[in-house]
C-alpha atoms as a PDB file:
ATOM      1  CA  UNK A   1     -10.625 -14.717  -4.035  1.00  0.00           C
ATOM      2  CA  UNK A   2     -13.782 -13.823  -5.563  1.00  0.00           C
ATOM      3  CA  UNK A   3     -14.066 -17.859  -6.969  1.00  0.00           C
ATOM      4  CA  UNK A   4     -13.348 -18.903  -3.680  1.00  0.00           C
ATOM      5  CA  UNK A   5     -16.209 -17.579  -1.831  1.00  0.00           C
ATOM      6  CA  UNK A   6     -18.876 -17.663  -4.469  1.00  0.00           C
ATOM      7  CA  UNK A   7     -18.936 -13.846  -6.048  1.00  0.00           C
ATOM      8  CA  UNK A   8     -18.568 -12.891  -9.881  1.00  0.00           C
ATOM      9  CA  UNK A   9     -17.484  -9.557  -9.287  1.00  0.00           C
ATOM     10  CA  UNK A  10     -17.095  -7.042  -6.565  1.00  0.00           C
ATOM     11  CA  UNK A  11     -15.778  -3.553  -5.402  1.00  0.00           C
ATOM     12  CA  UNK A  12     -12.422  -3.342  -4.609  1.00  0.00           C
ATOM     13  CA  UNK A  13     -10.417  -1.422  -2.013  1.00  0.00           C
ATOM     14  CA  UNK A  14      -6.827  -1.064  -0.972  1.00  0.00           C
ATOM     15  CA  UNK A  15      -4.707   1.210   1.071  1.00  0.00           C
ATOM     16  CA  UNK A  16      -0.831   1.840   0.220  1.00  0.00           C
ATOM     17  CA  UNK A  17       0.560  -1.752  -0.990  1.00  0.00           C
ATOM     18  CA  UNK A  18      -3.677  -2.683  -1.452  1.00  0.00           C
ATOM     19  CA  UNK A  19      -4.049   0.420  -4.008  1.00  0.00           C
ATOM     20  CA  UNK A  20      -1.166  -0.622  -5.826  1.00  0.00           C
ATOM     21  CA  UNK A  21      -3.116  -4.378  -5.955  1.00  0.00           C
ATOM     22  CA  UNK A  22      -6.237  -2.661  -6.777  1.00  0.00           C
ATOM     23  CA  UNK A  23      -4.652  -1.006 -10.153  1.00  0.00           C
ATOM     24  CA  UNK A  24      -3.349  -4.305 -11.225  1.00  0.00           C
ATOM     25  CA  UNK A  25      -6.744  -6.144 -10.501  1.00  0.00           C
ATOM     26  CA  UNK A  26      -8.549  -2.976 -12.370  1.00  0.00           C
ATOM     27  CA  UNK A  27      -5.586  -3.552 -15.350  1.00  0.00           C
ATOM     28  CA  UNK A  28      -5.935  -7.904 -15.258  1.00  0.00           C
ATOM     29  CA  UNK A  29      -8.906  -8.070 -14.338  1.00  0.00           C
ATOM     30  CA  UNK A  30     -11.940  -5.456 -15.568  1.00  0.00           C
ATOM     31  CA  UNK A  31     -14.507  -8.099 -15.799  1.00  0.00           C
ATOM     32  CA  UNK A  32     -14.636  -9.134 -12.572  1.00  0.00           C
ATOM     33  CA  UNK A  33     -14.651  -5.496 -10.876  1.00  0.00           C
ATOM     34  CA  UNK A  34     -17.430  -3.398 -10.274  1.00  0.00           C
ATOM     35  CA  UNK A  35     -15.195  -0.352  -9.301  1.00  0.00           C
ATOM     36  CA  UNK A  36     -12.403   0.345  -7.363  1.00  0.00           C
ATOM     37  CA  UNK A  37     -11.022   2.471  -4.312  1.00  0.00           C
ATOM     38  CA  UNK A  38      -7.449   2.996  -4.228  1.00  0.00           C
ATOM     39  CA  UNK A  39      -6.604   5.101  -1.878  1.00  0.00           C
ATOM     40  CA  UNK A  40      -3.298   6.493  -0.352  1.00  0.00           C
ATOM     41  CA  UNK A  41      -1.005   5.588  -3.436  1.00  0.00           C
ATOM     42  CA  UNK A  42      -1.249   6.724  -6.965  1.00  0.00           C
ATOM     43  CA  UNK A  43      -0.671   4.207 -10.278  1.00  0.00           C
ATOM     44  CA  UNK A  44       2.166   2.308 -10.020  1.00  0.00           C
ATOM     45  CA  UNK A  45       3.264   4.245 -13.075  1.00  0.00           C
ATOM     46  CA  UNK A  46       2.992   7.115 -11.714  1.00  0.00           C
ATOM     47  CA  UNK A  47       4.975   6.848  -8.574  1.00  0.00           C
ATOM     48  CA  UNK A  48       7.631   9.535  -7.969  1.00  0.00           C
ATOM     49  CA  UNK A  49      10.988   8.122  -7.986  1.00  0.00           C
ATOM     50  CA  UNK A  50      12.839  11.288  -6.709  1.00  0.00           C
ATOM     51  CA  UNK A  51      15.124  11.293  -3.334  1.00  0.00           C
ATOM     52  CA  UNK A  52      12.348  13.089  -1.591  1.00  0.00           C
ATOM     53  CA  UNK A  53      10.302   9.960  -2.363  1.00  0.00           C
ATOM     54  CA  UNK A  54      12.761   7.712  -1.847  1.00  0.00           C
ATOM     55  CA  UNK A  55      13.656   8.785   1.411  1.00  0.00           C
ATOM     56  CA  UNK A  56       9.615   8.327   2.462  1.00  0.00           C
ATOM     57  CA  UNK A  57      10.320   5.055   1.287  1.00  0.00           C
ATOM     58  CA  UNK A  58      13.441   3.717   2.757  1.00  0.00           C
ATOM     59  CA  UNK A  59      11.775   1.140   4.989  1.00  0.00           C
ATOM     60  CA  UNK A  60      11.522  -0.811   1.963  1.00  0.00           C
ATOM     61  CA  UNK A  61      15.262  -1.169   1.977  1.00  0.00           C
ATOM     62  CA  UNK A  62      15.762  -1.761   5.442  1.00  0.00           C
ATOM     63  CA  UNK A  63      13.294  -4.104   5.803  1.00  0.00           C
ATOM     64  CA  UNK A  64      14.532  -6.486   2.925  1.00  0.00           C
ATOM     65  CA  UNK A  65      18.402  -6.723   4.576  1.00  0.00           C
ATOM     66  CA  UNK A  66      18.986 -10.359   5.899  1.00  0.00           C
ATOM     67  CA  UNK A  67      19.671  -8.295   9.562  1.00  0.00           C
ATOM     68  CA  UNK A  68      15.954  -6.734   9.201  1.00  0.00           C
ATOM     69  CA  UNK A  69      14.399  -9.377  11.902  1.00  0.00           C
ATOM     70  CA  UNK A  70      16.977  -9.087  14.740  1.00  0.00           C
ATOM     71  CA  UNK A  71      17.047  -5.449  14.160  1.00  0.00           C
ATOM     72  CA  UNK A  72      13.228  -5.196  14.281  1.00  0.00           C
ATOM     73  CA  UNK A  73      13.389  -7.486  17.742  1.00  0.00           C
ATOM     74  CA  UNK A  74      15.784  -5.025  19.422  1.00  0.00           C
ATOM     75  CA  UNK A  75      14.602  -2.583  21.873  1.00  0.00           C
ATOM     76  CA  UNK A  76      10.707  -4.419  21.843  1.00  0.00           C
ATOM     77  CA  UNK A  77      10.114  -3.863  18.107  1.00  0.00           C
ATOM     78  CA  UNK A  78      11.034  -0.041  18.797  1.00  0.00           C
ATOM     79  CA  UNK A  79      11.062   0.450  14.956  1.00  0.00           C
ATOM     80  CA  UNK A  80       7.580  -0.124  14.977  1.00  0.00           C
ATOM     81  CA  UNK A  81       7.032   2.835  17.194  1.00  0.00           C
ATOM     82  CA  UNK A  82       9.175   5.103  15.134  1.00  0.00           C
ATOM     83  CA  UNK A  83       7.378   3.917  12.189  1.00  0.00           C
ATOM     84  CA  UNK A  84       3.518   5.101  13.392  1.00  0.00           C
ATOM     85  CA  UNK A  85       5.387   8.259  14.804  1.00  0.00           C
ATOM     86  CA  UNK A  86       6.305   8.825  10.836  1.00  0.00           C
ATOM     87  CA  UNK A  87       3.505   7.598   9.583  1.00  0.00           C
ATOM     88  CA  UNK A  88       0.865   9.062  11.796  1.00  0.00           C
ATOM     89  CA  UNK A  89       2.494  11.901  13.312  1.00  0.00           C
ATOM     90  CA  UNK A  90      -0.735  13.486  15.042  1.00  0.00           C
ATOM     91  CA  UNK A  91      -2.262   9.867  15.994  1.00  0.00           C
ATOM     92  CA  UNK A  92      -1.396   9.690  19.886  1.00  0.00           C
ATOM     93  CA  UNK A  93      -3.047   8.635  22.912  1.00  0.00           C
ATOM     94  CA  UNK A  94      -4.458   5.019  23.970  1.00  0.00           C
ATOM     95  CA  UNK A  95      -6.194   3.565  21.213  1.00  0.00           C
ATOM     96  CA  UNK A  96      -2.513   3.899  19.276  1.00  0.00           C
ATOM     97  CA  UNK A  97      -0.827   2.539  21.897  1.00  0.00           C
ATOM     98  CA  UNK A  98      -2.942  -0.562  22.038  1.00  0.00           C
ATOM     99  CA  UNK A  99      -2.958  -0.740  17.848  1.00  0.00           C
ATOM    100  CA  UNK A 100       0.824  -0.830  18.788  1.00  0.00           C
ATOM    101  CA  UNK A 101       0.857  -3.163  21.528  1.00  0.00           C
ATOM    102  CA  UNK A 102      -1.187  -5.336  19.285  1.00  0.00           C
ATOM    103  CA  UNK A 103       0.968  -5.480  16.171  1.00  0.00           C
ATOM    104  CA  UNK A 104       4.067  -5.714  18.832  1.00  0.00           C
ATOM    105  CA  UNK A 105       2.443  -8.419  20.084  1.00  0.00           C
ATOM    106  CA  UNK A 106       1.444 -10.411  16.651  1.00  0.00           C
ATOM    107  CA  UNK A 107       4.476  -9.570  14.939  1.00  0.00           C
ATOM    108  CA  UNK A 108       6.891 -11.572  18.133  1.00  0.00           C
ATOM    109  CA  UNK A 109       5.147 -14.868  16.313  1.00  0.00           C
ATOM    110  CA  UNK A 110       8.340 -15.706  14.371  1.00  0.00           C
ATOM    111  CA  UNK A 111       5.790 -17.047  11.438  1.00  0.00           C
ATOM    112  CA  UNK A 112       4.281 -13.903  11.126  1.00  0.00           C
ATOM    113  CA  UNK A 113       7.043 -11.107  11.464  1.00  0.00           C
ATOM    114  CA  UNK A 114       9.287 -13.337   8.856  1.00  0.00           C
ATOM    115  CA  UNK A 115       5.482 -13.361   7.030  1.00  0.00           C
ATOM    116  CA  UNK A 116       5.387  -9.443   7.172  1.00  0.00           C
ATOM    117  CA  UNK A 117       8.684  -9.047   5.864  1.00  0.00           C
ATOM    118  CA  UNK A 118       8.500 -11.544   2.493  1.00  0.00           C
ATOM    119  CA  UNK A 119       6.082  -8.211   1.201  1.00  0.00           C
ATOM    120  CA  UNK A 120       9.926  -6.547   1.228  1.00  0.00           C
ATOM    121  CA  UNK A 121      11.629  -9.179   0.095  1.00  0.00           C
ATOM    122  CA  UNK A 122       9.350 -10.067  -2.605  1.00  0.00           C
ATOM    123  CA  UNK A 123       9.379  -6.593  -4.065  1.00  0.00           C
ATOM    124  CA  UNK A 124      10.645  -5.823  -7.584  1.00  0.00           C
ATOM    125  CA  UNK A 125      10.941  -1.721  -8.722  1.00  0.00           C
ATOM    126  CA  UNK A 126      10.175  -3.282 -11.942  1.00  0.00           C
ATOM    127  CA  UNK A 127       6.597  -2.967 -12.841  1.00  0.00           C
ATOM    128  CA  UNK A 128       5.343  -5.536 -14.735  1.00  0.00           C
ATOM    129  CA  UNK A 129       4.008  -4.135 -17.984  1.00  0.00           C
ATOM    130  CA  UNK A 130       0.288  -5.948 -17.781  1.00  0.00           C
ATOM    131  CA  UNK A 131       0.036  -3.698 -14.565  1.00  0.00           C
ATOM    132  CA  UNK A 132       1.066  -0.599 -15.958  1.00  0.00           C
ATOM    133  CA  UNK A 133      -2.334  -0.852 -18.796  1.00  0.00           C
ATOM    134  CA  UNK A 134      -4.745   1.860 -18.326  1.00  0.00           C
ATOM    135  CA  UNK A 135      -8.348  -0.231 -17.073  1.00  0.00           C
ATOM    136  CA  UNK A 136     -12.022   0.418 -17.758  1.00  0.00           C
ATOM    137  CA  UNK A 137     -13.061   0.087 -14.460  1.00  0.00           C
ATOM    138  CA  UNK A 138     -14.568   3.260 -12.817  1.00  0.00           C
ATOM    139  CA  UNK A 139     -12.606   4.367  -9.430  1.00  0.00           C
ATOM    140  CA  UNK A 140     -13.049   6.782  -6.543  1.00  0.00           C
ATOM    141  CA  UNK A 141      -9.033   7.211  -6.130  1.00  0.00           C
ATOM    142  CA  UNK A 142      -8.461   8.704  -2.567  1.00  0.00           C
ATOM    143  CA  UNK A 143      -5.279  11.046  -1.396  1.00  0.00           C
ATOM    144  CA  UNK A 144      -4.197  13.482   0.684  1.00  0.00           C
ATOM    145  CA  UNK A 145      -1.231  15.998  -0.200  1.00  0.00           C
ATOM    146  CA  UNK A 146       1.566  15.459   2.664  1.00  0.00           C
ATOM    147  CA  UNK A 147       3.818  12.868   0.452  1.00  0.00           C
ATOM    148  CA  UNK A 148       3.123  12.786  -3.629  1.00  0.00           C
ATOM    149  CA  UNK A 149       1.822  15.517  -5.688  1.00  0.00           C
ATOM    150  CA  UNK A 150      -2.372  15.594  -6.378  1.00  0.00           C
ATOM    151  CA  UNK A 151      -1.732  15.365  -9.631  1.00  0.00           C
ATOM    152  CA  UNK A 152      -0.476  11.693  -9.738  1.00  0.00           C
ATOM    153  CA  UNK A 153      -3.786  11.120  -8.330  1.00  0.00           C
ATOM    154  CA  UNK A 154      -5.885  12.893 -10.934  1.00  0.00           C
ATOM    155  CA  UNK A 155      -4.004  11.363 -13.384  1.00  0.00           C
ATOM    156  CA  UNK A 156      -4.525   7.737 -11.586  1.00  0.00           C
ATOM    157  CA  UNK A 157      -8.418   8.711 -11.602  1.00  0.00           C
ATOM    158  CA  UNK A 158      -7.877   9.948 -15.503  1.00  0.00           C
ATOM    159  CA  UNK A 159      -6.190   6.050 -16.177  1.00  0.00           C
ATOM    160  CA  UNK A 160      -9.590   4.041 -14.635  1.00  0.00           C
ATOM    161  CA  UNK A 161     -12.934   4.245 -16.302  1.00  0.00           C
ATOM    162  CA  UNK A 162     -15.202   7.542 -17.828  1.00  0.00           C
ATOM    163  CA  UNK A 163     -16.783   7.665 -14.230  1.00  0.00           C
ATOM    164  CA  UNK A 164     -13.551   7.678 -12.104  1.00  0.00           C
ATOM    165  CA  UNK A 165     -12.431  10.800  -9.985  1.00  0.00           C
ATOM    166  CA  UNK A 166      -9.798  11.863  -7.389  1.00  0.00           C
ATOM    167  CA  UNK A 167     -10.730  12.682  -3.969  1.00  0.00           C
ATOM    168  CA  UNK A 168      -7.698  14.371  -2.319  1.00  0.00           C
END
């Protein structure tokens, strides 16, 4: 990406599936990163695999079944609205119903829901081990404390370069 429009390095960011990205550019790639800003998801590495976790989790199962399209169709893509209700339980009111409407709305393109869903299907739970290298790159790695324990966070910030920290 950074090649393709013209930068040498650059500050990256990603939230839940993007922090996991940012760890492996930060563990591929230190050269061409300036810093980065995880935020949401600790080091792959140091992702709980308990049931409590699991359970959090279980959309990635259901959404890699061969039945995961029709099912999401049914009802108006009603899965979608029990999935903001779990993931944002206190978001309510107008400008989440349009966010929903929208990604309703997007997501009926055949192209794009069967798009959404290769993230699922692509997904391995084994890490390769070039991502799992501790990286050089400072980070400002971001959390809150409803779904993993802080310290996977302060011991993603503790992986990253001399500068990094955890913000939870």
């Amino acid at each position: 990406l950074l090649d393709a429009i013209g930068e040498r390095d650059a500050v990256l960011g990603g939230h839940d599936w993007g922090s996991v990205m940012v760890f492996g550019a930060a563990a591929l790639h230190p050269d061409r990163l300036r810093a980065v800003v995880p935020v949401a998801l600790p080091h792959p590495s140091l992702l709980p695999r308990d049931p409590r976790t699991m359970w959090a989790a279980r959309h990635f199962f259901v959404l890699r079944t061969p039945w995961a399209e029709p099912m999401l169709r049914r009802a108006d893509f009603a899965y979608f609205g029990r999935l903001y209700r779990r993931w944002a339980p206190k978001w309510h009111g107008p400008e989440r119903d349009a966010t929903l409407a929208k990604s309703k709305a997007a997501l009926a393109d055949d192209r794009a829901l069967s798009g959404a869903l290769d993230y699922y299907r692509a997904l391995s739970p084994d890490i390769p081990p070039a991502l799992m290298r501790e990286s050089s790159v400072p980070g400002l790695v971001i959390a809150d404390t409803s779904d993993i324990d802080v310290t996977a966070f302060e011991r993603s910030a503790a992986m990253l370069g001399d500068r990094s920290e955890a913000v939870v």
